[in-house]
N, C-alpha and C. Protein backbone atom coordinates (compact mmCIF):
# COMPACT_ATOMS: atom_id res chain seq x y z
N UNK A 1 92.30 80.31 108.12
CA UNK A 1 92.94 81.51 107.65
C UNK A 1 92.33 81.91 106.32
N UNK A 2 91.90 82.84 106.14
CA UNK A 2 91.83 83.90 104.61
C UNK A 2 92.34 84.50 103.83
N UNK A 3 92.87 84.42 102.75
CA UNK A 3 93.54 85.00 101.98
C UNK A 3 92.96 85.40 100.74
N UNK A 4 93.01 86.78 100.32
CA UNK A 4 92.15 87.46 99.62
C UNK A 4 93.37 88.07 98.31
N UNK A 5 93.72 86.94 96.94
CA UNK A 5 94.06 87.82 96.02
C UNK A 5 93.11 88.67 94.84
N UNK A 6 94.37 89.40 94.72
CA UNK A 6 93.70 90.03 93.42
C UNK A 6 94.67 90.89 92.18
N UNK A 7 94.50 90.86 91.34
CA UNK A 7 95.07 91.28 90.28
C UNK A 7 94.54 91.95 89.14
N UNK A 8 95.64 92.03 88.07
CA UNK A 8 94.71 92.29 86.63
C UNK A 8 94.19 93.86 87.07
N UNK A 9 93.88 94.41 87.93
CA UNK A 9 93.20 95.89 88.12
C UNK A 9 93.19 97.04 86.79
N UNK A 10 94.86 97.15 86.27
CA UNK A 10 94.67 97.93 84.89
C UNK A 10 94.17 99.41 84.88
N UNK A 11 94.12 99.84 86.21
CA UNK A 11 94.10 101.29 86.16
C UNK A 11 92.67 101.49 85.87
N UNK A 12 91.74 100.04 86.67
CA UNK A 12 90.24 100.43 86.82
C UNK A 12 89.90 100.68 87.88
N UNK A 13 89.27 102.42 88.36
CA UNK A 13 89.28 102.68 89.81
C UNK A 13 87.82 102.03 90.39
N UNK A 14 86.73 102.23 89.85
CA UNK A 14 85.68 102.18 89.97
C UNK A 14 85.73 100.46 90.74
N UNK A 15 86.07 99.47 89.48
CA UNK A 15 86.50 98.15 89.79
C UNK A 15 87.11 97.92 91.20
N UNK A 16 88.38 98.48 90.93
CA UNK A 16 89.32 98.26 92.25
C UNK A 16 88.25 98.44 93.58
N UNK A 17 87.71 99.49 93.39
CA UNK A 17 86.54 100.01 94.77
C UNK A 17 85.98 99.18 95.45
N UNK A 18 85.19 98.49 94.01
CA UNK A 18 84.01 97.69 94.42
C UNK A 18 85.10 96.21 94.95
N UNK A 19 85.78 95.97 94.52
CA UNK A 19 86.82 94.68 95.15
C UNK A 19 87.13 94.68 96.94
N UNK A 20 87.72 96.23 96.72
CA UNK A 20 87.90 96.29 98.13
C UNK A 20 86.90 96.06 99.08
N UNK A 21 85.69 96.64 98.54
CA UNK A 21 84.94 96.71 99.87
C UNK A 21 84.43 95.11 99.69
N UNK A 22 84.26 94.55 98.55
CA UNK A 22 84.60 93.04 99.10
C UNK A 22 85.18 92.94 99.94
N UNK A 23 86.42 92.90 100.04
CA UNK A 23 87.64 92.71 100.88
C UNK A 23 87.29 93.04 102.34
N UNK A 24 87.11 94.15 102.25
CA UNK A 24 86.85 94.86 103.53
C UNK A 24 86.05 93.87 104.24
N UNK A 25 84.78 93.76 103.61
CA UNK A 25 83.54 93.23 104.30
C UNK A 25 84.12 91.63 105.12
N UNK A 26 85.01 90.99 104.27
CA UNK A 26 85.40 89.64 104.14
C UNK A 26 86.79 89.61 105.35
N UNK A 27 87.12 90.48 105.35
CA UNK A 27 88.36 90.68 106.40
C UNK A 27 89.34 89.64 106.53
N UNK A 28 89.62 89.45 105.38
CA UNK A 28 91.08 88.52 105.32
C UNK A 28 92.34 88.66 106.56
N UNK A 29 93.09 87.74 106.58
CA UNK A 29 94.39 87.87 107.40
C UNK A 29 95.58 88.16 106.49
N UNK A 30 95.46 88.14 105.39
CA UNK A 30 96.57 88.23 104.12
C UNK A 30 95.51 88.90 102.75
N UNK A 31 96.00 90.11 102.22
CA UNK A 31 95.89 90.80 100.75
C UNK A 31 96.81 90.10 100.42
N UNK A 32 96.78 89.73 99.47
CA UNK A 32 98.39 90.12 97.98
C UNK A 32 97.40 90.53 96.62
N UNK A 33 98.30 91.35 96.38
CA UNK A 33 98.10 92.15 95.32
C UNK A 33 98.47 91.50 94.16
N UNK A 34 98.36 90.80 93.23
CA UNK A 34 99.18 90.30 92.30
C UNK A 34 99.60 90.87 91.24
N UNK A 35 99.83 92.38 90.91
CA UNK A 35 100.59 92.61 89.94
C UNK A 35 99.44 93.43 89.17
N UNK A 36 99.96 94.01 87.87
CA UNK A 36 99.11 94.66 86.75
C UNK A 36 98.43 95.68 87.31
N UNK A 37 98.71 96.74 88.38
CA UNK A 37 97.68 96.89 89.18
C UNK A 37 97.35 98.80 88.21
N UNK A 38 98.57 98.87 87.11
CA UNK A 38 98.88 100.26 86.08
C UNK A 38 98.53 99.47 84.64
N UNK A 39 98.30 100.48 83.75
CA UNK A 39 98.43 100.39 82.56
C UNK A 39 97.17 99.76 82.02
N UNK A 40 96.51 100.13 80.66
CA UNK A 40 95.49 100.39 79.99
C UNK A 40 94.42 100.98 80.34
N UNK A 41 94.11 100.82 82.09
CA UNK A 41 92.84 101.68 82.19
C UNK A 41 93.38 103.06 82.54
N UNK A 42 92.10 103.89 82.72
CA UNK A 42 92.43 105.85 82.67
C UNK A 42 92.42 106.03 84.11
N UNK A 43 92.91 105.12 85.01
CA UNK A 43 93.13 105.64 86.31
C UNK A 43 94.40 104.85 86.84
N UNK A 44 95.28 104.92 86.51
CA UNK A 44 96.78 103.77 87.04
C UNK A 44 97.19 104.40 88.31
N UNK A 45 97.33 106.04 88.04
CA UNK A 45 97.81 106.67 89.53
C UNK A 45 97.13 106.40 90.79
N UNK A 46 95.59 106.84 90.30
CA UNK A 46 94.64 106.60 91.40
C UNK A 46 94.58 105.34 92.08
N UNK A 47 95.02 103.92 91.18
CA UNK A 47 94.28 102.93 91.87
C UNK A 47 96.02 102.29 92.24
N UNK A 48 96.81 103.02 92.16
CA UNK A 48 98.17 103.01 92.41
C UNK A 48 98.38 103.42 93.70
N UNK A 49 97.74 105.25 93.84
CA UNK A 49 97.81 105.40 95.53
C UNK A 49 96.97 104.83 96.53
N UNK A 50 96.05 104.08 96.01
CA UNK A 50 94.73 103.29 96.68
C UNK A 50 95.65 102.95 97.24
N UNK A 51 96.00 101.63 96.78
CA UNK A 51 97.03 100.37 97.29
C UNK A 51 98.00 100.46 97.79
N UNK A 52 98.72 101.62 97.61
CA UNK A 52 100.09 102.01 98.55
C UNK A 52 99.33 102.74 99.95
N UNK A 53 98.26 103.36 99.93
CA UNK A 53 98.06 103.38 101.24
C UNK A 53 97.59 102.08 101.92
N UNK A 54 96.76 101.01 101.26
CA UNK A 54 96.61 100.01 102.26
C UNK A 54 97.77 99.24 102.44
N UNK A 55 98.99 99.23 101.87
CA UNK A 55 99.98 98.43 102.16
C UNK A 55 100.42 99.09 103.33
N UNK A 56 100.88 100.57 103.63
CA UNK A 56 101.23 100.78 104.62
C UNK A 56 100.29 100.71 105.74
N UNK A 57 98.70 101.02 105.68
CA UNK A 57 97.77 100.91 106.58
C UNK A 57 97.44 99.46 107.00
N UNK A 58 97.76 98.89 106.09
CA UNK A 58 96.79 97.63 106.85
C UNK A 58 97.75 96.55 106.19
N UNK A 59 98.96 96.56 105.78
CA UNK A 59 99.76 95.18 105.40
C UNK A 59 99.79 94.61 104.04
N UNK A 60 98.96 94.97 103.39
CA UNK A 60 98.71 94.74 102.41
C UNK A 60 100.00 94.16 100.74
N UNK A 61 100.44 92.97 100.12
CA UNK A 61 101.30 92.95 99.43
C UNK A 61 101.00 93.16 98.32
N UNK A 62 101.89 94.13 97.74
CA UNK A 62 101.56 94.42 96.03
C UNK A 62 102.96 93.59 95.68
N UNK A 63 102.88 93.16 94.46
CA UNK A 63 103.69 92.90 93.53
C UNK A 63 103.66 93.82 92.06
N UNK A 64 104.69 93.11 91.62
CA UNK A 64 105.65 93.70 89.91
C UNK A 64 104.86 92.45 89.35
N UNK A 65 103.28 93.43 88.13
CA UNK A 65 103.25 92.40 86.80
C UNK A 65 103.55 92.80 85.74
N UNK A 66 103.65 91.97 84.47
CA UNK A 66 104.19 92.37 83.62
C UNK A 66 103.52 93.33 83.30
N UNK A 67 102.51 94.42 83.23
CA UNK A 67 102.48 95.65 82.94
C UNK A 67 102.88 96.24 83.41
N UNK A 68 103.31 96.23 84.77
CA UNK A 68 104.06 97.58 85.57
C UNK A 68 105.76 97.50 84.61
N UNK A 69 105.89 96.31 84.06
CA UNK A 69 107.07 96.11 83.61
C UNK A 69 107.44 97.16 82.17
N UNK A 70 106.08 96.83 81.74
CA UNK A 70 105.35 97.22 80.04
C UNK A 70 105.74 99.29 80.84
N UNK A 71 105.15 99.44 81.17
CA UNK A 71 105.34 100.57 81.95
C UNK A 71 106.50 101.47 82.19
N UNK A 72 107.69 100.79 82.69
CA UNK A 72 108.91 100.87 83.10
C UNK A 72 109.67 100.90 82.03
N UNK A 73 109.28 100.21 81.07
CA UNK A 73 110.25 99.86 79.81
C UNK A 73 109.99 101.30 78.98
N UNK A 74 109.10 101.75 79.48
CA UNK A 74 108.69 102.96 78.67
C UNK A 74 110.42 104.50 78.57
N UNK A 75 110.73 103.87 79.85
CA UNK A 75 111.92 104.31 79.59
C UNK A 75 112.98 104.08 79.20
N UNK A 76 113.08 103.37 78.17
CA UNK A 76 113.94 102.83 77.47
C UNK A 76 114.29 103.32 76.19
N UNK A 77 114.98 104.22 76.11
CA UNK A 77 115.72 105.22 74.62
C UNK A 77 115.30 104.33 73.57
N UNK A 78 115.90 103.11 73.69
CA UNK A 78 115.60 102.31 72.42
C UNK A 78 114.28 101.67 71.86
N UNK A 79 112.83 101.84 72.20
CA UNK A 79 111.92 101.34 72.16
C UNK A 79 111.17 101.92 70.93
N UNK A 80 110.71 101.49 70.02
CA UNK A 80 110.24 101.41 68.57
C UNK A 80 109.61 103.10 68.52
N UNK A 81 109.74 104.15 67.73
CA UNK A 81 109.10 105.42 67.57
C UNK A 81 107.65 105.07 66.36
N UNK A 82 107.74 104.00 66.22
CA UNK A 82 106.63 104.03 64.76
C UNK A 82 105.91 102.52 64.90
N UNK A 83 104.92 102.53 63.89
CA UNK A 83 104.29 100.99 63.57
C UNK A 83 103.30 100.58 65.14
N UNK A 84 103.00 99.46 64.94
CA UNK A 84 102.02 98.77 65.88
C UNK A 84 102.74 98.75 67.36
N UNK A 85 104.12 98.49 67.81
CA UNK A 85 104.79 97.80 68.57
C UNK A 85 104.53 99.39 69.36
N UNK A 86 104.86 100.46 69.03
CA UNK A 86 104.46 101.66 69.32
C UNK A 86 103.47 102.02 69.43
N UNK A 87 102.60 102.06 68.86
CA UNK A 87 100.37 102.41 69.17
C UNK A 87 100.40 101.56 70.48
N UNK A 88 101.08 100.40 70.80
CA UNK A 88 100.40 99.64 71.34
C UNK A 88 101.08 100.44 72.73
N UNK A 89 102.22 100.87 73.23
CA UNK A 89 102.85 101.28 73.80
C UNK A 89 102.27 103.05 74.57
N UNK A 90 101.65 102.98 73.28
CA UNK A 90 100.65 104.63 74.05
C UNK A 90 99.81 104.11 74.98
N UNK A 91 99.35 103.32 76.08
CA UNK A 91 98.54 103.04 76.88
C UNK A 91 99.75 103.30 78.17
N UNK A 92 100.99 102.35 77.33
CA UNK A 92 101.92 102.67 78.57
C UNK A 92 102.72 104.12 79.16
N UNK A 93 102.88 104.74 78.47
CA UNK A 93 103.17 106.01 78.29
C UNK A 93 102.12 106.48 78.96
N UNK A 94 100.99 106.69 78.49
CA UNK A 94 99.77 106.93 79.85
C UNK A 94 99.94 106.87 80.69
N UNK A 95 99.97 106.01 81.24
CA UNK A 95 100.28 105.23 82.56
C UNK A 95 101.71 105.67 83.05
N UNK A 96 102.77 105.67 82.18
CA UNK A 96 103.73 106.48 82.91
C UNK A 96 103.26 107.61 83.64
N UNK A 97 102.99 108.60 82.54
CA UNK A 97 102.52 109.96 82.85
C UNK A 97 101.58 109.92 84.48
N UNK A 98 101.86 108.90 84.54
CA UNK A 98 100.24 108.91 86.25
C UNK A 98 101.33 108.77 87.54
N UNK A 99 102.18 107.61 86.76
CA UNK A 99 102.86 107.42 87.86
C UNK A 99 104.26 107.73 88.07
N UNK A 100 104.83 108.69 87.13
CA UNK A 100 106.01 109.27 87.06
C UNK A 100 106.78 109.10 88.56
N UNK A 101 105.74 109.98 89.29
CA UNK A 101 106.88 110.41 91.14
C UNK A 101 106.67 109.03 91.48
N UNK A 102 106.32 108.06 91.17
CA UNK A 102 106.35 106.38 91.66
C UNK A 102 106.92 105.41 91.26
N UNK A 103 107.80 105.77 90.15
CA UNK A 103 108.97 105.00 89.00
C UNK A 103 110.04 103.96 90.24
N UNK A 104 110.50 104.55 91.20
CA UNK A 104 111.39 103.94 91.88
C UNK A 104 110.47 102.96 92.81
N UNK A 105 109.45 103.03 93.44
CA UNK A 105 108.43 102.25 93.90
C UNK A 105 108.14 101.03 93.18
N UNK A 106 107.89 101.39 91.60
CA UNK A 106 107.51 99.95 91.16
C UNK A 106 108.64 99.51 91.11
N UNK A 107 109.78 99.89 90.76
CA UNK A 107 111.03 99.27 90.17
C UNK A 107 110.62 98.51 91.71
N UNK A 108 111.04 98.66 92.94
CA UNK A 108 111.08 97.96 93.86
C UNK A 108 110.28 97.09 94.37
N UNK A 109 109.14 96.88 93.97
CA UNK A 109 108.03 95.80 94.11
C UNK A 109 108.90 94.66 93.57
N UNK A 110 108.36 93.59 94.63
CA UNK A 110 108.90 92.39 94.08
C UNK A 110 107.84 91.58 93.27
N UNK A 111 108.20 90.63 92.78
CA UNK A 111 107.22 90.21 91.47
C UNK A 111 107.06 88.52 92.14
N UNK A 112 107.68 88.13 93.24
CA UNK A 112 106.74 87.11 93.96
C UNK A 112 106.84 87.35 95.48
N UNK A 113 105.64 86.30 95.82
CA UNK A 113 105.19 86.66 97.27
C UNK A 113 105.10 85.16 98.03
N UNK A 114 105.59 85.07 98.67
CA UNK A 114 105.57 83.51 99.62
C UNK A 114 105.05 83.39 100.61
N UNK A 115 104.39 82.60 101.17
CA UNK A 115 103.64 82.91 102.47
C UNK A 115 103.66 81.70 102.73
N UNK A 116 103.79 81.62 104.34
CA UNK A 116 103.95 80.19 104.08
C UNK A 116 102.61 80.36 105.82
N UNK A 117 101.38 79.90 105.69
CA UNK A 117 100.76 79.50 106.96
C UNK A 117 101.05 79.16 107.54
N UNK A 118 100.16 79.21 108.94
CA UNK A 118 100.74 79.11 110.00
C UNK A 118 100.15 77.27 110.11
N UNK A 119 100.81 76.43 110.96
CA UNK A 119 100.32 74.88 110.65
C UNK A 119 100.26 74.28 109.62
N UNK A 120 101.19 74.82 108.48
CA UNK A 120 101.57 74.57 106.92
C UNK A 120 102.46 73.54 106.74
């Protein structure tokens, strides 16, 4: 059996591309996605709808990492307006802005994945 993770992505489309067609070429029986797949790079939406179409096309599991979290928190009234804790927070805000119509999607990603093989 094959199992093909990957993570860390960060809203790199170009990256994500070249992974897949790894993937592709390699034809796993199991993706999982591990998480981070938004936030710091300048493409979170794009490499956001990548992956939601292969989950529904071809099975594919994404998970909740702590940046999609970093992300989410962005809506939070109470979160610092000034200083470092904030600069650092404009990447996430970015990244909101990409994936706004997808807010209830990540909330629903689960943040682990179990698999248990077959003859395991």
């Amino acid at each position: 059996m094959k199992v093909a993770a990957l993570s860390d992505i960060h809203g790199n489309l170009p990256a994500l591309q070249a992974v897949m067609a790894h993937i592709d070429y390699w034809s796993p029986d199991v993706v999982v996605v591990g998480g981070d797949i938004i936030n710091r790079g300048p493409m979170s939406g794009k490499c956001l709808d990548l992956l939601i179409d292969r989950r529904q096309r071809d099975g594919w599991h994404l998970l909740r990492g702590n940046h999609e979290e970093f992300v989410l928190d962005c809506e939070n009234p109470h979160q610092p307006r000034t200083g470092p804790a904030y600069e650092m927070r404009q990447f996430a805000h970015f990244a909101l802005r990409q994936v706004d119509d997808k807010v209830d999607m990540i909330k629903a990603l689960p943040d682990i994945y179990e698999y248990l093989a077959p003859d395991s």
